[in-house]
Protein backbone atom coordinates (compact mmCIF):
# COMPACT_ATOMS: atom_id res chain seq x y z
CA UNK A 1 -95.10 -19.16 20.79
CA UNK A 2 -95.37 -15.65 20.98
CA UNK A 3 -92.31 -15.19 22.67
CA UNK A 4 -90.48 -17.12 19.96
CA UNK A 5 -92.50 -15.84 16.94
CA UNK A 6 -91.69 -12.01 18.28
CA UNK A 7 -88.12 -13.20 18.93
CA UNK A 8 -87.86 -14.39 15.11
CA UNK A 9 -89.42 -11.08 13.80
CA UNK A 10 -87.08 -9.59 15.36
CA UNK A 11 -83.33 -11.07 13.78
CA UNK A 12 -85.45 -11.61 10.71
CA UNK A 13 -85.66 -7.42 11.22
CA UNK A 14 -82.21 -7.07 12.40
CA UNK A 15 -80.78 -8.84 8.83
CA UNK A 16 -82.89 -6.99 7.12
CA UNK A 17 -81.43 -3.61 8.34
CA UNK A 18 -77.86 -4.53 8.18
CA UNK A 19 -78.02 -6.16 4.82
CA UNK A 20 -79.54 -2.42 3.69
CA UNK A 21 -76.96 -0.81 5.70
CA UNK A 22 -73.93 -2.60 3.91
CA UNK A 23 -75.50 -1.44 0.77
CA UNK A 24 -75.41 1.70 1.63
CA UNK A 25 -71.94 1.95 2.32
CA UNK A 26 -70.76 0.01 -0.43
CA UNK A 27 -72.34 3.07 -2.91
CA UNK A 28 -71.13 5.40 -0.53
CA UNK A 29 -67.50 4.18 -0.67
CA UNK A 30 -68.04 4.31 -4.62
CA UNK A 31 -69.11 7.42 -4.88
CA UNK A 32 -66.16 9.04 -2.44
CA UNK A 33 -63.66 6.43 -4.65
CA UNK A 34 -64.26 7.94 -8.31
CA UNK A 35 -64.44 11.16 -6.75
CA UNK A 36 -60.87 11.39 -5.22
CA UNK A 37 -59.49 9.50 -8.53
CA UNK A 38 -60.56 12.74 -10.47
CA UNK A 39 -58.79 14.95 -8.14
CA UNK A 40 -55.81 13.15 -8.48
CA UNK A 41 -56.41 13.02 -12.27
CA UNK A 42 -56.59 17.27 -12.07
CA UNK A 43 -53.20 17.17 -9.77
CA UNK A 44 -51.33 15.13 -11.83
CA UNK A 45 -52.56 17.35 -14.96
CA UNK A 46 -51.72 20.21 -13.52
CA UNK A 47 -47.99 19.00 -12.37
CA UNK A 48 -47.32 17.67 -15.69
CA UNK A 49 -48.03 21.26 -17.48
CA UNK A 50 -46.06 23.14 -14.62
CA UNK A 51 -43.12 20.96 -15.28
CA UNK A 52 -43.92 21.16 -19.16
CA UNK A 53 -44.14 24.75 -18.64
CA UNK A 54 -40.06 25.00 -16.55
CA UNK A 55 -38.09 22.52 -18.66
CA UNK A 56 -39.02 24.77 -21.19
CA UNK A 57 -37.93 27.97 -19.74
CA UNK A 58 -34.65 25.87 -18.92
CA UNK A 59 -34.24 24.84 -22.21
CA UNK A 60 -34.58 28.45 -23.39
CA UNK A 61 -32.11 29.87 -20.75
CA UNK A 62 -29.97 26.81 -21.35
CA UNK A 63 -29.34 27.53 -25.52
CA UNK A 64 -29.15 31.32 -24.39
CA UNK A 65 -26.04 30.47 -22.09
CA UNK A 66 -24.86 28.03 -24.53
CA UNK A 67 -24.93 30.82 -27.67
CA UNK A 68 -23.21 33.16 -25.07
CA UNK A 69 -20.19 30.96 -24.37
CA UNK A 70 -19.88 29.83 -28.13
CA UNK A 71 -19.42 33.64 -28.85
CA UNK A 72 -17.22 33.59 -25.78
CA UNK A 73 -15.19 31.17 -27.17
CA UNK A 74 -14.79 32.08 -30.95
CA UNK A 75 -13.83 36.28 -29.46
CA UNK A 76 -11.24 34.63 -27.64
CA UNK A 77 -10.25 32.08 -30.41
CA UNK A 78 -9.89 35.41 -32.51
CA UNK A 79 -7.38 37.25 -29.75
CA UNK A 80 -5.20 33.98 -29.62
CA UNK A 81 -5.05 34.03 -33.54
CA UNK A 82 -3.95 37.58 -33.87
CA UNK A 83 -1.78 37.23 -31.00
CA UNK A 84 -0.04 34.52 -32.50
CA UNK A 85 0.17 36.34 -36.04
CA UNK A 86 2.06 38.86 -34.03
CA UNK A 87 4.18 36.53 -32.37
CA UNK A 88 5.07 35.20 -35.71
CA UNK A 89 5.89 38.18 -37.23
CA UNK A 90 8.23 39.07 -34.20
CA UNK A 91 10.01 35.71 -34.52
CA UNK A 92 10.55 36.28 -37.97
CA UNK A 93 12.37 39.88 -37.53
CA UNK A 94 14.71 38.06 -34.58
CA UNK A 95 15.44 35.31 -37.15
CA UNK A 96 16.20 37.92 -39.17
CA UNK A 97 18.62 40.20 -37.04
CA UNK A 98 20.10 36.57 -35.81
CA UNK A 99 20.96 36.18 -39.35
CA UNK A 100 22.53 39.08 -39.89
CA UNK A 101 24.70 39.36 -36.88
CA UNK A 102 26.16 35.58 -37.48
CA UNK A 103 26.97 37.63 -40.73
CA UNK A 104 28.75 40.55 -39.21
CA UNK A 105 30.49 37.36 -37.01
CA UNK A 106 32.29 35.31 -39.78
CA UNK A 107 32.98 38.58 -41.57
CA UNK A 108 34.68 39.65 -38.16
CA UNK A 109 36.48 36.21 -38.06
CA UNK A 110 37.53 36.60 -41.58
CA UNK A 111 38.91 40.23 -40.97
CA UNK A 112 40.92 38.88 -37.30
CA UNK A 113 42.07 35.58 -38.95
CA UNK A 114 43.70 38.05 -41.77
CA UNK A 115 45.00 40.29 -39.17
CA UNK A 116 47.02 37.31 -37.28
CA UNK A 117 48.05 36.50 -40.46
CA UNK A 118 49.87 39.92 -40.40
CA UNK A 119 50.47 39.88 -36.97
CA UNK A 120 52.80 36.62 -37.32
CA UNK A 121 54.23 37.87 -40.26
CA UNK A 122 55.17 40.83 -38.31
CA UNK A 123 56.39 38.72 -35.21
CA UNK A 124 58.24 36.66 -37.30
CA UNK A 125 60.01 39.70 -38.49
CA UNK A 126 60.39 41.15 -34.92
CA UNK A 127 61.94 38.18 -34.15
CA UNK A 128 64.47 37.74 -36.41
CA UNK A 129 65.36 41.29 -35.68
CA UNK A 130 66.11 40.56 -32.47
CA UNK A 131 68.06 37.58 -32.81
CA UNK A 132 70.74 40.02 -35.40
CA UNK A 133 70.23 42.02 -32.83
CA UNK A 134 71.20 40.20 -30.20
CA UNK A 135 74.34 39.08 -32.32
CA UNK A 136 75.32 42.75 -32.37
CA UNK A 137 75.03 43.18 -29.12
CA UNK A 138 76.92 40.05 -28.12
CA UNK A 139 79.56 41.21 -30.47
CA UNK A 140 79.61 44.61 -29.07
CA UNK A 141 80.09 43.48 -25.43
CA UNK A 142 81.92 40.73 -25.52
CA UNK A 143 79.04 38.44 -23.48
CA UNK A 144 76.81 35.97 -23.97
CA UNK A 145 73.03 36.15 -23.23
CA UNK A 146 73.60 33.79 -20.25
CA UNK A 147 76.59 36.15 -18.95
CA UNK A 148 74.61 39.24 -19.36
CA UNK A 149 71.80 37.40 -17.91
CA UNK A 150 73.74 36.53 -15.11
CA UNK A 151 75.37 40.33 -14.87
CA UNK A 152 72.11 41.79 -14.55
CA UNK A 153 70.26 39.29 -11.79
CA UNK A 154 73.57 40.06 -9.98
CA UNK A 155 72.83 43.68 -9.76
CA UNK A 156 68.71 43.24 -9.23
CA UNK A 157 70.23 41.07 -6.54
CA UNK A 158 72.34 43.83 -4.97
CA UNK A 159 69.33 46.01 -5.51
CA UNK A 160 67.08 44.00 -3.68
CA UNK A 161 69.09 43.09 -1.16
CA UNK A 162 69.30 46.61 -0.19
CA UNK A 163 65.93 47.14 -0.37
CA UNK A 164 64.86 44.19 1.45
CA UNK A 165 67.97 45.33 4.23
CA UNK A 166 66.20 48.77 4.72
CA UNK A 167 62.87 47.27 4.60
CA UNK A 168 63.69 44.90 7.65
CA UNK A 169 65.60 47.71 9.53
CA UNK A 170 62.30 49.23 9.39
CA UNK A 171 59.76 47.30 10.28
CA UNK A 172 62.11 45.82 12.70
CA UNK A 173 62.39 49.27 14.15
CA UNK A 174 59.05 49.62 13.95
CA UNK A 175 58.02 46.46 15.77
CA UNK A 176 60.76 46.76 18.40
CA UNK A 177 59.28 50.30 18.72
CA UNK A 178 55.82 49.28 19.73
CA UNK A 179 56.66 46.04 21.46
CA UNK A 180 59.41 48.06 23.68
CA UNK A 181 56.28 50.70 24.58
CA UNK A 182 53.91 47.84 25.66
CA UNK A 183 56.53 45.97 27.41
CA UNK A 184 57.66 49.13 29.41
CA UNK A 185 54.29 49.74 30.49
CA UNK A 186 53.48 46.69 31.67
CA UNK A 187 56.63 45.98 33.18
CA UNK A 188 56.93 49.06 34.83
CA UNK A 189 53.33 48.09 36.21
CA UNK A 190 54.43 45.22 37.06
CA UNK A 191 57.52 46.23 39.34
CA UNK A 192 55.94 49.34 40.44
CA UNK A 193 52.93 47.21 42.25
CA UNK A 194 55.65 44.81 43.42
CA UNK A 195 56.94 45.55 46.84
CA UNK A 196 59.61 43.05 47.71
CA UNK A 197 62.58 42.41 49.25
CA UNK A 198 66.33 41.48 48.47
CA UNK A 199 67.91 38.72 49.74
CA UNK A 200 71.51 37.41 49.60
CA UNK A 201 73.23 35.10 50.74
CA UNK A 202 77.16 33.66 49.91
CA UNK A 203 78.03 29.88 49.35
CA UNK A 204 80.38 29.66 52.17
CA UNK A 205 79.24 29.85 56.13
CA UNK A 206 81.36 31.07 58.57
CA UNK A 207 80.85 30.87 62.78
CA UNK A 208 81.83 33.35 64.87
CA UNK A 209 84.10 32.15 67.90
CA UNK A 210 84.41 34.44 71.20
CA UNK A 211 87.96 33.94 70.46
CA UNK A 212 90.51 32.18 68.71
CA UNK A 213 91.26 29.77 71.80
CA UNK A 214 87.79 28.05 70.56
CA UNK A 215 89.58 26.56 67.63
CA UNK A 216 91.54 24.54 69.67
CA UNK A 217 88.53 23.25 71.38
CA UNK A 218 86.97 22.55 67.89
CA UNK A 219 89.63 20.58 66.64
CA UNK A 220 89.89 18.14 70.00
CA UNK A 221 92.75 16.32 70.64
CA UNK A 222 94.69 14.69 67.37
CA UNK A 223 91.75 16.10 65.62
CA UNK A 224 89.54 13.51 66.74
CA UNK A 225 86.39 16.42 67.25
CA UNK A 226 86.71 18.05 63.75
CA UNK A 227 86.98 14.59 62.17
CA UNK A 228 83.75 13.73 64.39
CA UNK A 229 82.08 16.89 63.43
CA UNK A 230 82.83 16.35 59.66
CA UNK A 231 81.73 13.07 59.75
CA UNK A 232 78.53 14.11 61.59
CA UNK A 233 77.55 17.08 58.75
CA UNK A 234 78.70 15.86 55.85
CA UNK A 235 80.56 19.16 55.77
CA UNK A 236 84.56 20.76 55.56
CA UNK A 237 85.36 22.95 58.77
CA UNK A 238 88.29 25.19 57.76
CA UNK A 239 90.30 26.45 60.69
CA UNK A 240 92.45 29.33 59.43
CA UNK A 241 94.73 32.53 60.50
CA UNK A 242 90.75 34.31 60.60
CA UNK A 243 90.66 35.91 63.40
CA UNK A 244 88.01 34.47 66.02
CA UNK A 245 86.19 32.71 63.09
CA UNK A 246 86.08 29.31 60.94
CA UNK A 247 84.54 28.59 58.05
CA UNK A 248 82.30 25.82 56.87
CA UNK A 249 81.84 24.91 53.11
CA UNK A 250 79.76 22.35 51.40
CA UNK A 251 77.96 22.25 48.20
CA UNK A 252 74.83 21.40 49.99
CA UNK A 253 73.55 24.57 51.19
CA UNK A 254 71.30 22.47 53.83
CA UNK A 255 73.97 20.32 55.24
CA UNK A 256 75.98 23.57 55.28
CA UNK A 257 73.04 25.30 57.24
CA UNK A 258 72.56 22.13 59.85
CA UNK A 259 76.88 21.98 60.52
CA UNK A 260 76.38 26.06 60.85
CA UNK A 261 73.34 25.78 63.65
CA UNK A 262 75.20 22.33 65.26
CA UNK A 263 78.78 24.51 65.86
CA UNK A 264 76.99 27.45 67.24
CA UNK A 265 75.23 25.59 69.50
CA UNK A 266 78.27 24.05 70.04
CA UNK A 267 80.22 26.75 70.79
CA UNK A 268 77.62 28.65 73.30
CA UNK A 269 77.43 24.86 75.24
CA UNK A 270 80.87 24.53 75.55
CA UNK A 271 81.00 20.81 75.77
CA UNK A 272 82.48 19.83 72.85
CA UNK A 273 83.31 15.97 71.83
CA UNK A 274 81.88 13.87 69.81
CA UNK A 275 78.95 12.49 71.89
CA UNK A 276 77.68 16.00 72.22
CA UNK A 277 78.27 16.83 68.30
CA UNK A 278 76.38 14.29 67.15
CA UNK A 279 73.16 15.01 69.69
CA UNK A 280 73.60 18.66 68.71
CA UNK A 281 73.78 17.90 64.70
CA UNK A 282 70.55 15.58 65.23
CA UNK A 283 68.51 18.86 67.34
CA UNK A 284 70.05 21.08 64.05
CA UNK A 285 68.99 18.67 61.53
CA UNK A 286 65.14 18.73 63.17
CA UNK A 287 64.77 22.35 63.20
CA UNK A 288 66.64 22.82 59.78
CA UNK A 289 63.88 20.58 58.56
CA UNK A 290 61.01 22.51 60.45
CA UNK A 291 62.28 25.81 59.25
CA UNK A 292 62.31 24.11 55.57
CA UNK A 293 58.86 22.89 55.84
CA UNK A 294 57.82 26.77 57.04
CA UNK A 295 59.65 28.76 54.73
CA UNK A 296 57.74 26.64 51.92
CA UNK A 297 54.82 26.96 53.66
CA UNK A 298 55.30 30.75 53.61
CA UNK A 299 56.55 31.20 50.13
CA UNK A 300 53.08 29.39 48.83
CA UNK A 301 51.00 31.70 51.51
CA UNK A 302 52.88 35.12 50.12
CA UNK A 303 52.19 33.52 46.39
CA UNK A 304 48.74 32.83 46.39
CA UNK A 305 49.10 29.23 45.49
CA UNK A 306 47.35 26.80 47.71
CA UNK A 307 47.15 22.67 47.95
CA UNK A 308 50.97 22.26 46.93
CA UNK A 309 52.10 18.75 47.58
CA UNK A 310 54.25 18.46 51.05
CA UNK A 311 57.51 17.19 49.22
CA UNK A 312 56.50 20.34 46.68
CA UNK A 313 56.66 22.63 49.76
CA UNK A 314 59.57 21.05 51.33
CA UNK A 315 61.31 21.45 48.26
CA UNK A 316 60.44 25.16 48.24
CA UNK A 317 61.82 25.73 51.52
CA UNK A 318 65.10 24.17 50.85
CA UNK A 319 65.25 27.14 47.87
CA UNK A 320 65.98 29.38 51.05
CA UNK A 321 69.79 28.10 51.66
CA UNK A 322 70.42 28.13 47.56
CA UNK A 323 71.98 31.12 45.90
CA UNK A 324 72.46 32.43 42.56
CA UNK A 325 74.58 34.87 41.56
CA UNK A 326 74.51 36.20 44.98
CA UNK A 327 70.65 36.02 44.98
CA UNK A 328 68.67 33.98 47.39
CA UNK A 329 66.22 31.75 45.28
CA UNK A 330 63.37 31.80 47.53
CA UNK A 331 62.99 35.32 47.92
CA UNK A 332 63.64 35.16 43.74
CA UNK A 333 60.63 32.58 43.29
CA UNK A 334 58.41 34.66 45.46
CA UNK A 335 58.71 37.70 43.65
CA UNK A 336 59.00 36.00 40.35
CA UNK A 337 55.54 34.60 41.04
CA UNK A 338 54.02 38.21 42.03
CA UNK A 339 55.55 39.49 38.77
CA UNK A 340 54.07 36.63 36.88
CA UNK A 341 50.82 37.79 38.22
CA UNK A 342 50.81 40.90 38.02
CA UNK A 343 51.56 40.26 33.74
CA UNK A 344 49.23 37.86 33.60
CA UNK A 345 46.79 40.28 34.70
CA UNK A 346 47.64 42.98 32.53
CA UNK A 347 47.64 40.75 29.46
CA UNK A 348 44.49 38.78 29.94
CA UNK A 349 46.04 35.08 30.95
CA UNK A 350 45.57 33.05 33.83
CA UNK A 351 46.84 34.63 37.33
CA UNK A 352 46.86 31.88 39.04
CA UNK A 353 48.94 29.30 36.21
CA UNK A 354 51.49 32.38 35.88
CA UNK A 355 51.71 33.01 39.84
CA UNK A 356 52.47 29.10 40.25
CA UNK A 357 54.78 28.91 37.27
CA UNK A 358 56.97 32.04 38.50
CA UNK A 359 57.13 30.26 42.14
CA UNK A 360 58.12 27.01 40.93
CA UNK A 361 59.87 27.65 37.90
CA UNK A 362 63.42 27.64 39.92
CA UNK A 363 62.58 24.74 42.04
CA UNK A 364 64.75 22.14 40.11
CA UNK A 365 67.46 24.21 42.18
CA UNK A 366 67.00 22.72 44.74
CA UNK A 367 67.91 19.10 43.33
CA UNK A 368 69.99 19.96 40.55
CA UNK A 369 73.39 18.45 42.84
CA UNK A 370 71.93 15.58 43.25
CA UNK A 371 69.82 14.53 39.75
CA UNK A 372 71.70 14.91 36.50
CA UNK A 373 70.39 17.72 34.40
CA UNK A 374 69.15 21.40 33.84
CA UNK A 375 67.43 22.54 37.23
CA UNK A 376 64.51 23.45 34.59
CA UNK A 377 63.77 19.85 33.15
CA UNK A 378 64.49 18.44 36.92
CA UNK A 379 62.19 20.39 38.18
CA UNK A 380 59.76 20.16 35.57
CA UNK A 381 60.06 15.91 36.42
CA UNK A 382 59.28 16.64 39.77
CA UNK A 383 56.30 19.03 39.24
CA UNK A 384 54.67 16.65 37.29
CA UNK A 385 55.30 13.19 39.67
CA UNK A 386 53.85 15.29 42.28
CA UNK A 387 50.47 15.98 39.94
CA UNK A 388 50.70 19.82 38.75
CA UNK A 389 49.00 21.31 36.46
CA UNK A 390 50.56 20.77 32.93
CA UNK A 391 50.60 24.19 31.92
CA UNK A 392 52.90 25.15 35.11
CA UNK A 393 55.43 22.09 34.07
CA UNK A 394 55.81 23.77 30.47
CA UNK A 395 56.52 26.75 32.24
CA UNK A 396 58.69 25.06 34.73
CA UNK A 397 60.94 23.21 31.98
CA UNK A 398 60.22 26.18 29.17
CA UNK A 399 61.98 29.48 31.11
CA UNK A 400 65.21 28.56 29.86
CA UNK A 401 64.26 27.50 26.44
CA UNK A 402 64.99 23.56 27.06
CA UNK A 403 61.36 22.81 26.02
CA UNK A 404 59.00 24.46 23.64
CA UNK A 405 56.74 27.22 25.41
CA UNK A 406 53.06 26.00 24.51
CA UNK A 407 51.23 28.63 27.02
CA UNK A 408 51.47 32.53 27.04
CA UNK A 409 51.71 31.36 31.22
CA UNK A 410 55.44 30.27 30.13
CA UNK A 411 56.58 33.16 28.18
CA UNK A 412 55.15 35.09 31.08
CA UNK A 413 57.16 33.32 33.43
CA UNK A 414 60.67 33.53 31.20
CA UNK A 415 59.61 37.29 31.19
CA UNK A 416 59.10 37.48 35.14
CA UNK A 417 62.23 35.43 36.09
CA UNK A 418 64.58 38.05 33.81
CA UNK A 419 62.89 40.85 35.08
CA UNK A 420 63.43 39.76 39.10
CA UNK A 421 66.75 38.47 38.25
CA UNK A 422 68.22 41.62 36.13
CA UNK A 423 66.71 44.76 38.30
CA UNK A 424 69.70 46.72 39.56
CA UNK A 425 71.39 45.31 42.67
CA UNK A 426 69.51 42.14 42.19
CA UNK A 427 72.64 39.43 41.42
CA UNK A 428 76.09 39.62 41.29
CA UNK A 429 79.10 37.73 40.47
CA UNK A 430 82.73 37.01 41.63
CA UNK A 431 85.58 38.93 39.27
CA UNK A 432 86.95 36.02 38.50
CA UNK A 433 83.64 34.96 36.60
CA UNK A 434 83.08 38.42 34.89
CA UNK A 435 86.51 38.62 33.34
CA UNK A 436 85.74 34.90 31.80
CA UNK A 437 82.24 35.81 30.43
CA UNK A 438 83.51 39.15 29.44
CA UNK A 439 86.26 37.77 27.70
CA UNK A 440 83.88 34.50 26.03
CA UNK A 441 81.53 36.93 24.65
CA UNK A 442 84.65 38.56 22.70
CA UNK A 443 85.86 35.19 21.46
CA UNK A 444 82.23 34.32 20.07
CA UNK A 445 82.02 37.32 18.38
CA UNK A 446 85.36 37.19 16.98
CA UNK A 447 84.77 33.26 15.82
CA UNK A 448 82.58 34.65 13.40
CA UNK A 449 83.58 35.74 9.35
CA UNK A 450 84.32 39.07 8.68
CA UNK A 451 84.33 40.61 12.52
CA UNK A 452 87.00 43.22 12.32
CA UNK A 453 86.73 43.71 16.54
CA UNK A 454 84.25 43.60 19.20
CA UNK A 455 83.82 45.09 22.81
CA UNK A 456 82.05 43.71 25.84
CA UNK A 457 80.13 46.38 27.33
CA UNK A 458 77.88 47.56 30.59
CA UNK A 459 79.29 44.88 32.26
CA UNK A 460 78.88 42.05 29.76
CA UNK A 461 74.85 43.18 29.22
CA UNK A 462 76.37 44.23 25.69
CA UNK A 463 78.53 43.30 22.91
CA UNK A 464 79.30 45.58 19.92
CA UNK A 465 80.85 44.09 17.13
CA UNK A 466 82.47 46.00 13.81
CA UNK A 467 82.87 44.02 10.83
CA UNK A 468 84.85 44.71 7.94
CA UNK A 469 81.78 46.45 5.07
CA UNK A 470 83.42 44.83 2.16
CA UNK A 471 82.66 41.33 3.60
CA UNK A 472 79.40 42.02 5.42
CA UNK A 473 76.42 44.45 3.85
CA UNK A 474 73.49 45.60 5.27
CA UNK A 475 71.50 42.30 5.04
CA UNK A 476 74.24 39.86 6.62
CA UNK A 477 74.57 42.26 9.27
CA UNK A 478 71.04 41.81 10.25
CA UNK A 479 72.07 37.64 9.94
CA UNK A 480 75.42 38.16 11.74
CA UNK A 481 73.94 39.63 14.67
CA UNK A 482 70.67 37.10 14.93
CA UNK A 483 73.69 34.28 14.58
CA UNK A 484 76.04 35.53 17.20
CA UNK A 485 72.68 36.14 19.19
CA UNK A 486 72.15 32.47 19.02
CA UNK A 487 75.52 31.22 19.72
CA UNK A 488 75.69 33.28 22.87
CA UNK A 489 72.62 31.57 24.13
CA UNK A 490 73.69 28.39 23.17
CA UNK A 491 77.10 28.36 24.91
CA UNK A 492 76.82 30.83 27.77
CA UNK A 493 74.90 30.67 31.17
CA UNK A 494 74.28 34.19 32.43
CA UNK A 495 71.54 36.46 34.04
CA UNK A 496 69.39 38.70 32.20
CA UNK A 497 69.77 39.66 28.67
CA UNK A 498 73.13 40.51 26.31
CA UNK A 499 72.67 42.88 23.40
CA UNK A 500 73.94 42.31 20.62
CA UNK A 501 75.05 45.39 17.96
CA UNK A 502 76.71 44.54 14.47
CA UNK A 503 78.28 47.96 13.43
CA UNK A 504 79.26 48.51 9.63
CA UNK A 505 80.62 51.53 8.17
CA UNK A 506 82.02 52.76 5.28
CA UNK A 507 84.98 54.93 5.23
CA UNK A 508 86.16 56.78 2.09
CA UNK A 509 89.99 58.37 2.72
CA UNK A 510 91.80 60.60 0.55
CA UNK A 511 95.07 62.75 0.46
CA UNK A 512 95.37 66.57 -0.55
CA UNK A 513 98.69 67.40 -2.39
């Protein structure tokens, strides 16, 4: 019971103390509660009058920056006004002086329309004075106005024509002047680097014999080993009075060369009938060919010109046994092509087109008996089956003026080919064929109006012509000579260049009594 009893006391104790303490803390929490209420009372009073205290320093500072701009504002208001005033008073002085000179205007126009008034009143006097005038004069002389028109364009004609005669002489002189000086030098360039040379051959082959008792042998019994040798080459054997020599002729300068090689051999064997002919004409015709193909091949090596078709080469070679004018045409391509070259070089162009044009440019030549045409256009043809380069076929088909020359290569060429083919000693011709061109270039000259006489000269390399000066003046001689020019290369074949000189003078004869 004790136990128990103290056990009560004691949780009746225990309750007793935390009932007090709870009490207690309850005030406590009171007291600390009002007392942080009152300091947040004082902070929030003390906020509110700080803030009270800025907005109205902003508000002051505010109104000052706001009176500040207003004055801003009207000073500037006051600038633009006065500006403008002035403005306005300058616009109203230009409207002024705009006034005034559209014044001075229409009193200009007034004064100007009065003076045309005046003016065509004075025109209209001017004019009839000329027209009585003109009457008089009419009357005077005789004419019309469209004869005396006609009278006096006649003589600004004569006028002008000799003007415009002397004029041409001279810039003609002048030109021929300065293109003769830069021709010369590069021409004489030209030929002075060129080291070649000259080669002739005739058209007709002849065979020596060891004596004239050969001839017999030739000829065979009842002909039968000329007929077979004939036969054999394609060829005509003449057997004449020459002493210890015939002659063979063909128009084939290759079939003339194989029957030329076949008869020598001929003659050294001794054996000859017609079993041995024709094994010696085949053995000719084989190295003929060989010696074809080489000479081509030799002609492109001395050139410079490489990767030439075969047939292009072969044709070269065959150039070797063709003459013109006494000058062998291979020899003539070769040293046309260095020519070409060497020009080409001087002037800028291609070496290599000119160098291939100047060895080709003859090769038609070669085929010209057995193609219809010029030897330039067949060769030309042939250049171009064979896949050369286009600018060498215009100067292939171009050097005789057939075609148009497109390419300075072409006029290149043409110049190359006259000069190898006019240099002293370089061609010649039978008398027979100088008398006739001698004598042609005297009856073209002659066909034309007004040619009193004319004179082939230097061999045919000139013609000088006199025409009667009451016909022909100064300007129609400059035509006459360009026309007969023209007609001469139109109707003539011939090597080199002709000159041509028109000759007019006046002669005034009197008697002394």
């Amino acid at each position: 019971m004790d136990a128990i009893g103290l056990i009560v006391a004691l949780v009746a104790g225990l309750a007793i103390g935390l009932g007090a303490g709870f009490y207690g803390l309850r005030s406590y929490q009171n007291s600390q509660g009002k007392n942080r209420r009152e300091m947040a009372e004082a902070e929030a009073r003390t906020i509110a009058e700080k803030a009270k205290s800025e907005g109205d320093s902003l508000i002051k500072t505010s109104e000052a920056k706001a009176r500040q701009i207003v004055d801003e504002s009207e000073q500037a208001s006051l600038r633009r006004r006065r500006d403008l005033d002035k403005e306005d008073e300058r616009m109203q002085k230009r409207r002024e002086e705009v006034d005034n000179a559209r014044e001075r205007v229409e009193q200009r126009e007034q004064n100007l329309n009065k003076r045309q008034s005046r003016l065509d009143k004075q025109q209209g006097d001017l004019q009839k004075l000329e027209e009585q005038r003109a009457a008089e004069l009419q009357r005077i002389a005789q004419m019309t106005t469209d004869e005396a028109k006609k009278e006096l364009l006649s003589a600004v004609e004569r006028d002008a024509r000799s003007d415009m005669a002397r004029t041409i002489r001279q810039v003609e002189a002048e030109a021929r002047e300065e293109a003769d000086s830069r021709a010369r030098d590069v021409i004489a360039l030209a030929v002075q680097r060129l080291a070649s040379e000259h080669v002739s051959e005739i058209s007709v082959s002849v065979v020596q014999l060891p004596s004239d008792e050969m001839k017999g042998r030739i000829i065979g019994r009842a002909g039968r080993n000329i007929r077979a040798f004939e036969i054999a080459t394609g060829v005509d054997v003449v057997v004449d009075d020459t002493p210890e020599a015939v002659t063979i002729s063909s128009f084939d300068p290759v079939r003339r060369e194989v029957a030329k090689r076949a008869l020598a051999k001929l003659v050294v064997d001794g054996r000859i009938h017609p079993a041995r002919i024709e094994q010696l004409v085949e053995d000719s015709k084989v190295e003929v060919e060989n010696s074809i193909r080489e000479e081509g091949e030799r002609a492109a090596f001395e050139a410079g010109i490489p990767g030439l078709h075969p047939e292009i080469i072969k044709l070269l070679g065959r150039l070797k046994f063709r003459t013109s004018y006494g000058q062998n045409q291979h020899a003539h391509s070769v040293e046309t092509s260095h020519i070409a070259g060497m020009i080409a070089a001087e002037l800028g162009a291609d070496v290599q087109i000119a160098k291939a044009g100047g060895l080709l440019h003859d090769i038609g030549k070669a085929l010209d008996h057995e193609i219809e045409g010029t030897h330039a256009l067949i060769g030309a043809d042939f250049a171009k089956r064979y896949g050369v380069n286009a600018r060498i076929v215009n100067a292939i088909a171009s050097h005789h003026h057939e075609v148009e020359q497109e390419f300075v290569e072409s006029y290149i060429v043409e110049a190359a080919d006259a000069i190898s083919g006019a240099r002293p000693g370089a061609r010649r011709e039978s008398m027979e064929t100088y008398i006739k061109r001698v004598k042609m270039l005297e009856d073209i000259a002659n066909s034309f109006e007004g040619v009193e006489q004319s004179y082939a000269l230097q061999a045919g390399r000139e013609v000088r012509i006199i025409v009667r000066p009451e016909i022909v003046d100064d300007y129609t001689s400059l035509q006459l000579a360009r026309d007969i020019a023209r007609k001469i290369e139109e109707s003539m074949q011939y090597p080199g260049q002709i000159k041509v000189q028109v000759i007019r003078e006046t002669r005034a004869v009197d008697f002394a009594k």
